[in-house]
PDB file of N, CA and C in Angstrom:
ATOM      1  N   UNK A   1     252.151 168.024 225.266  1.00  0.00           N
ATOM      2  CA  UNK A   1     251.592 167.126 224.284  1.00  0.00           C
ATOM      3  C   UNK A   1     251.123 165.865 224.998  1.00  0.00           C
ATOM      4  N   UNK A   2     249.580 165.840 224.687  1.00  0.00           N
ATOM      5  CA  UNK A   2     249.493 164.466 225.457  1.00  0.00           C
ATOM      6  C   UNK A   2     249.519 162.933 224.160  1.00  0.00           C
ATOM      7  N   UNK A   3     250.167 161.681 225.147  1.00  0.00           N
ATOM      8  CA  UNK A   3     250.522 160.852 224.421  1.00  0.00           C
ATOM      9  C   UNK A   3     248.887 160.227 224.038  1.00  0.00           C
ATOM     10  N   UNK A   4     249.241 159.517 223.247  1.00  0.00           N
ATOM     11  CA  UNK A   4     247.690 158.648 222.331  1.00  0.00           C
ATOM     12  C   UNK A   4     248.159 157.380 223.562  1.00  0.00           C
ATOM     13  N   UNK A   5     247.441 157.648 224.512  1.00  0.00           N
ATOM     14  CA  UNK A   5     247.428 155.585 225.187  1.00  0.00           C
ATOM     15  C   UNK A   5     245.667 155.108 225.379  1.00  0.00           C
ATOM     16  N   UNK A   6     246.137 154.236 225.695  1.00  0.00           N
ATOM     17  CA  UNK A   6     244.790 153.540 225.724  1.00  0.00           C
ATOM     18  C   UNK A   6     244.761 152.572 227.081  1.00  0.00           C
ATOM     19  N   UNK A   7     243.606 152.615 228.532  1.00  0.00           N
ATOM     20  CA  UNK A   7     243.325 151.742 229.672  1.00  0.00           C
ATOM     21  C   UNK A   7     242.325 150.627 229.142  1.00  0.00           C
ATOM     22  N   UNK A   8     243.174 149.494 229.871  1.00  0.00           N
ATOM     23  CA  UNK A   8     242.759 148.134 229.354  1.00  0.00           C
ATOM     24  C   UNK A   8     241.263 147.696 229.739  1.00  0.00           C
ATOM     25  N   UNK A   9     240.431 147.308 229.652  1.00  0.00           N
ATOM     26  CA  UNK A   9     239.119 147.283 230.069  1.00  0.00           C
ATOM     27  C   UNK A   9     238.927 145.861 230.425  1.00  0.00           C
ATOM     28  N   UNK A  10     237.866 145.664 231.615  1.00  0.00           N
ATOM     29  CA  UNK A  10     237.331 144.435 232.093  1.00  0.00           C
ATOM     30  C   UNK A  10     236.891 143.652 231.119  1.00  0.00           C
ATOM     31  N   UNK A  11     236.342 143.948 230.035  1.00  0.00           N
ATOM     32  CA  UNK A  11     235.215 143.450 229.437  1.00  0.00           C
ATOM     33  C   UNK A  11     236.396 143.147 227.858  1.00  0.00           C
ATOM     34  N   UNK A  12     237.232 143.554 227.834  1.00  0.00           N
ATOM     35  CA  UNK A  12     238.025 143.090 226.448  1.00  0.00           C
ATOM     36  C   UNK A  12     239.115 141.988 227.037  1.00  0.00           C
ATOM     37  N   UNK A  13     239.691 140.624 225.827  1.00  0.00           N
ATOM     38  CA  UNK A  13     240.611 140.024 226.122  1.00  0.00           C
ATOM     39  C   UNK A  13     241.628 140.902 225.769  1.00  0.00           C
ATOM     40  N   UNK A  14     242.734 140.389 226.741  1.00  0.00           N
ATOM     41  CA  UNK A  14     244.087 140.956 226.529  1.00  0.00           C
ATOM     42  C   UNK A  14     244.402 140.316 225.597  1.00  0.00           C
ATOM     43  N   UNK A  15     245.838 141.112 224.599  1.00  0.00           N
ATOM     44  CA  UNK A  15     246.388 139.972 224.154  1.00  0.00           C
ATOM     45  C   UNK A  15     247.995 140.229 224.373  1.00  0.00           C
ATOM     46  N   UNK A  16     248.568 139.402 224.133  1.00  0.00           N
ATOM     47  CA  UNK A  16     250.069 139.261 224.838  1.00  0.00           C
ATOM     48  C   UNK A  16     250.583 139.492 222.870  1.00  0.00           C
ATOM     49  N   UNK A  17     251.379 140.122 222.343  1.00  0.00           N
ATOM     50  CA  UNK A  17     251.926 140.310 221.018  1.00  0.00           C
ATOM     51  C   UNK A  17     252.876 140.354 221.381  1.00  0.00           C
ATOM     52  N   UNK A  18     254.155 139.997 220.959  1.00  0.00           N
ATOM     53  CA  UNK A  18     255.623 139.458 221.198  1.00  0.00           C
ATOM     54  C   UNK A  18     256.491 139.749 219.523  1.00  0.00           C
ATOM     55  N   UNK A  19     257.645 140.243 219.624  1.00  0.00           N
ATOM     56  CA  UNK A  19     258.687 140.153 218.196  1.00  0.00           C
ATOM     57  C   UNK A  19     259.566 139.447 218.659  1.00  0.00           C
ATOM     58  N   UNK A  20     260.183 138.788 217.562  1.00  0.00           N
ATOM     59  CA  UNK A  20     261.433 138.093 217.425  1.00  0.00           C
ATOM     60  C   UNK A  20     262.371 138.193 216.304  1.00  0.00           C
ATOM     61  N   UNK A  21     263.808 138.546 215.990  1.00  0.00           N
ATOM     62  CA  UNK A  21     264.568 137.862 215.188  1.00  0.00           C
ATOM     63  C   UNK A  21     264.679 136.743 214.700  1.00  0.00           C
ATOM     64  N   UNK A  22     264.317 136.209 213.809  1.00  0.00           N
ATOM     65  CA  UNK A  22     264.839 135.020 213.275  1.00  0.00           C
ATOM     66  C   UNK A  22     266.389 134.801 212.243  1.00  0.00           C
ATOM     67  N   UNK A  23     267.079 134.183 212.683  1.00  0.00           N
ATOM     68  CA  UNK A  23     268.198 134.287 211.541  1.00  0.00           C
ATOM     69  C   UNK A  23     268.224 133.091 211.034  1.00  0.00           C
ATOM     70  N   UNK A  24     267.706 132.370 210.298  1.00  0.00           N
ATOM     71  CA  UNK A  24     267.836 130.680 209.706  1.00  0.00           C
ATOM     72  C   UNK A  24     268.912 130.878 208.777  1.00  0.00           C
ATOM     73  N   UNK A  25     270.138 131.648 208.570  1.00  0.00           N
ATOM     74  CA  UNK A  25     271.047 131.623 207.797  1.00  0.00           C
ATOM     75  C   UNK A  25     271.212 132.298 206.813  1.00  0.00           C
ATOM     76  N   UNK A  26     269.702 132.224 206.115  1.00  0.00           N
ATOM     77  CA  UNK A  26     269.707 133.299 204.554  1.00  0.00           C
ATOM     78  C   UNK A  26     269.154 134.543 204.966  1.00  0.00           C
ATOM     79  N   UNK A  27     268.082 134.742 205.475  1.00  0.00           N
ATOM     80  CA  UNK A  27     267.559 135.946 205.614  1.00  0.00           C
ATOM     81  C   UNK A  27     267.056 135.955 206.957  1.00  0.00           C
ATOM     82  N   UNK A  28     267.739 137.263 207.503  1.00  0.00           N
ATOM     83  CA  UNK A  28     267.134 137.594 208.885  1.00  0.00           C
ATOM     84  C   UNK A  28     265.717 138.207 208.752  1.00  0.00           C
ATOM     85  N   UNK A  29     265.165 137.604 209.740  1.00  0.00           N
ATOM     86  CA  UNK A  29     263.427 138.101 209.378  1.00  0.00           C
ATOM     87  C   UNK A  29     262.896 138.085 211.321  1.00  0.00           C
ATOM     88  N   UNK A  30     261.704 139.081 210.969  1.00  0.00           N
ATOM     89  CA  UNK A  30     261.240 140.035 212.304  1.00  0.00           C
ATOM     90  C   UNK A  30     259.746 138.875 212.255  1.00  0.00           C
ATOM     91  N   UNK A  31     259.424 138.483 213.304  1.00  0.00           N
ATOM     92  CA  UNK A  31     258.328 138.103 213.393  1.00  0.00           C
ATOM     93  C   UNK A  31     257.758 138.499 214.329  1.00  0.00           C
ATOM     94  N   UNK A  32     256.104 138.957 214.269  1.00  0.00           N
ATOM     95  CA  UNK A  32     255.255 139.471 215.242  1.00  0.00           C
ATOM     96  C   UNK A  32     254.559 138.168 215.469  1.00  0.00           C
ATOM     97  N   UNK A  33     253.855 138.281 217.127  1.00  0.00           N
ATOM     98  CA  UNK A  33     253.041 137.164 217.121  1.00  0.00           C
ATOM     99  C   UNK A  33     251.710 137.507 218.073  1.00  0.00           C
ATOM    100  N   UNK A  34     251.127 137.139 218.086  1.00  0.00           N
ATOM    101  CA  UNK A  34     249.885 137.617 219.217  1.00  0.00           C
ATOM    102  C   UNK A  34     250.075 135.965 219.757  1.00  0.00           C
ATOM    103  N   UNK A  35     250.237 135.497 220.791  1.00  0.00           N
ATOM    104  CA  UNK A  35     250.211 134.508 221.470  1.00  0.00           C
ATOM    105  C   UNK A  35     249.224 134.040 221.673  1.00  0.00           C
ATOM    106  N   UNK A  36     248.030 134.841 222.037  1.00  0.00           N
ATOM    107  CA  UNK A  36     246.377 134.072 222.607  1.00  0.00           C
ATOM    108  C   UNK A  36     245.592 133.834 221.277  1.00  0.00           C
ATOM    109  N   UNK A  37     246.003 133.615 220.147  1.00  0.00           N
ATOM    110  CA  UNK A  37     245.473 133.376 218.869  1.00  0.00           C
ATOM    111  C   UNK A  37     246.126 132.688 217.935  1.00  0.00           C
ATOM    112  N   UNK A  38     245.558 131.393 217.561  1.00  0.00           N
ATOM    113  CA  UNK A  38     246.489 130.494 217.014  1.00  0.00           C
ATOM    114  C   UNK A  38     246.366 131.451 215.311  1.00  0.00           C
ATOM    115  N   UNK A  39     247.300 131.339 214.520  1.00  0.00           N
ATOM    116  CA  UNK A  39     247.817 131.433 213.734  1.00  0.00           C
ATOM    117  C   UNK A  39     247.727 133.481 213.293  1.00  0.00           C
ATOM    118  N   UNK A  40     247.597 134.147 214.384  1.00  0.00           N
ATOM    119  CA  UNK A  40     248.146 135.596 214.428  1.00  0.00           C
ATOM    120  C   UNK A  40     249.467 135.853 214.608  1.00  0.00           C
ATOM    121  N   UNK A  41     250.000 135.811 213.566  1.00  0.00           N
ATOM    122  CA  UNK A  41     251.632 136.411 213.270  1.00  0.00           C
ATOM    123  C   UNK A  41     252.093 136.535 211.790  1.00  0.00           C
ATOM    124  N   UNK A  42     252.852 137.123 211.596  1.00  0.00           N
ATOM    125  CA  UNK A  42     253.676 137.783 210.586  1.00  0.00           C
ATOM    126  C   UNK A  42     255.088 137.631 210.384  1.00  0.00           C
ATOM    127  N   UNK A  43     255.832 137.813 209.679  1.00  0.00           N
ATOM    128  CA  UNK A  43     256.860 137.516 209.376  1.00  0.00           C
ATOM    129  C   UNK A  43     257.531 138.393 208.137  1.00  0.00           C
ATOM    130  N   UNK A  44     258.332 139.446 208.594  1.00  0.00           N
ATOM    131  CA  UNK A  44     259.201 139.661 207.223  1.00  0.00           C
ATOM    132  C   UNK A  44     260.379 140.075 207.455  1.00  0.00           C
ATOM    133  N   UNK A  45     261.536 140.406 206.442  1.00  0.00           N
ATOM    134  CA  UNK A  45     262.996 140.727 205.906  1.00  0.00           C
ATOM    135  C   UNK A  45     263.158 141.844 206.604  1.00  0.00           C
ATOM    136  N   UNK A  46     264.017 141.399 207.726  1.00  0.00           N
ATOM    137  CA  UNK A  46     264.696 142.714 207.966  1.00  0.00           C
ATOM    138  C   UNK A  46     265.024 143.813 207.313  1.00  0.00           C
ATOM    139  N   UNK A  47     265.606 143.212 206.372  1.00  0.00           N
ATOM    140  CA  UNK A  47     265.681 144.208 205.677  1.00  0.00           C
ATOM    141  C   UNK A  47     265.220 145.290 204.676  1.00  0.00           C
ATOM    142  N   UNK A  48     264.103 144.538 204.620  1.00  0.00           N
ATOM    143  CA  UNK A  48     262.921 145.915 204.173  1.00  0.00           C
ATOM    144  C   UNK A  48     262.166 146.483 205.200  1.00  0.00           C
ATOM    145  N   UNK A  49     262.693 146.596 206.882  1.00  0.00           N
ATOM    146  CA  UNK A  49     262.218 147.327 207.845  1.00  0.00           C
ATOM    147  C   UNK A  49     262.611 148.514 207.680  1.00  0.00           C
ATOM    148  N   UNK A  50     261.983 149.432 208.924  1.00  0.00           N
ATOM    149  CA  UNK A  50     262.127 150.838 208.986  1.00  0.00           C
ATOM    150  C   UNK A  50     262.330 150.921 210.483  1.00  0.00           C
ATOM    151  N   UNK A  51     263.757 151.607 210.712  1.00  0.00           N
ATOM    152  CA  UNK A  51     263.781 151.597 212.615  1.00  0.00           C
ATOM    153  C   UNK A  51     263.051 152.714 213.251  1.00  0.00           C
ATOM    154  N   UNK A  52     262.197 153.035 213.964  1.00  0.00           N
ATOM    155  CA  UNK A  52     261.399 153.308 214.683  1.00  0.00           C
ATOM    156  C   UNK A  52     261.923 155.234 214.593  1.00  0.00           C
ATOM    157  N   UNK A  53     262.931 155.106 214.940  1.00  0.00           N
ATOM    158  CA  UNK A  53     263.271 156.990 214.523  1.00  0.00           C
ATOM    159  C   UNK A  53     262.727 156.748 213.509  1.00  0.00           C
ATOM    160  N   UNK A  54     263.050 156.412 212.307  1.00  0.00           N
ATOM    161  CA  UNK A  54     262.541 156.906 210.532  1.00  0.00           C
ATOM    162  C   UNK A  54     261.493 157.184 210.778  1.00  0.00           C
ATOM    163  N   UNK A  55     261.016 156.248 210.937  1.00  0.00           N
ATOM    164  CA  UNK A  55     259.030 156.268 211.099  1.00  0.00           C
ATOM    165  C   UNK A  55     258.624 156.909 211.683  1.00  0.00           C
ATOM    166  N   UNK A  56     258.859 157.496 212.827  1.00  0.00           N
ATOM    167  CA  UNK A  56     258.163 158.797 213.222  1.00  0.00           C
ATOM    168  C   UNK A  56     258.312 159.747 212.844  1.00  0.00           C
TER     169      UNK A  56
END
């Protein structure tokens, strides 16, 4: 089975995307971020995630 990847090209910007935990006390929450783009990120409740086995 070959995997789905993709080679990075000269001619496209990279972008650096990063997750984090947040725990501010009430609700633990997952945030995505794309770093080279000001205001690209997301944020939600752990607990309406799905861990990565399920989903596939």
């Amino acid at each position: 089975m070959a995997h789905n990847t993709a080679t990075p090209s000269n001619s496209v910007a990279q972008n650096e995307v990063m997750a984090s935990l947040d725990d501010d006390g009430r609700t633990e929450r997952l945030i995505i971020a794309d770093t080279t783009a000001d205001g690209a990120w997301l944020s939600v409740p752990v607990s309406g995630s799905v861990d990565l086995q399920s989903w596939q």
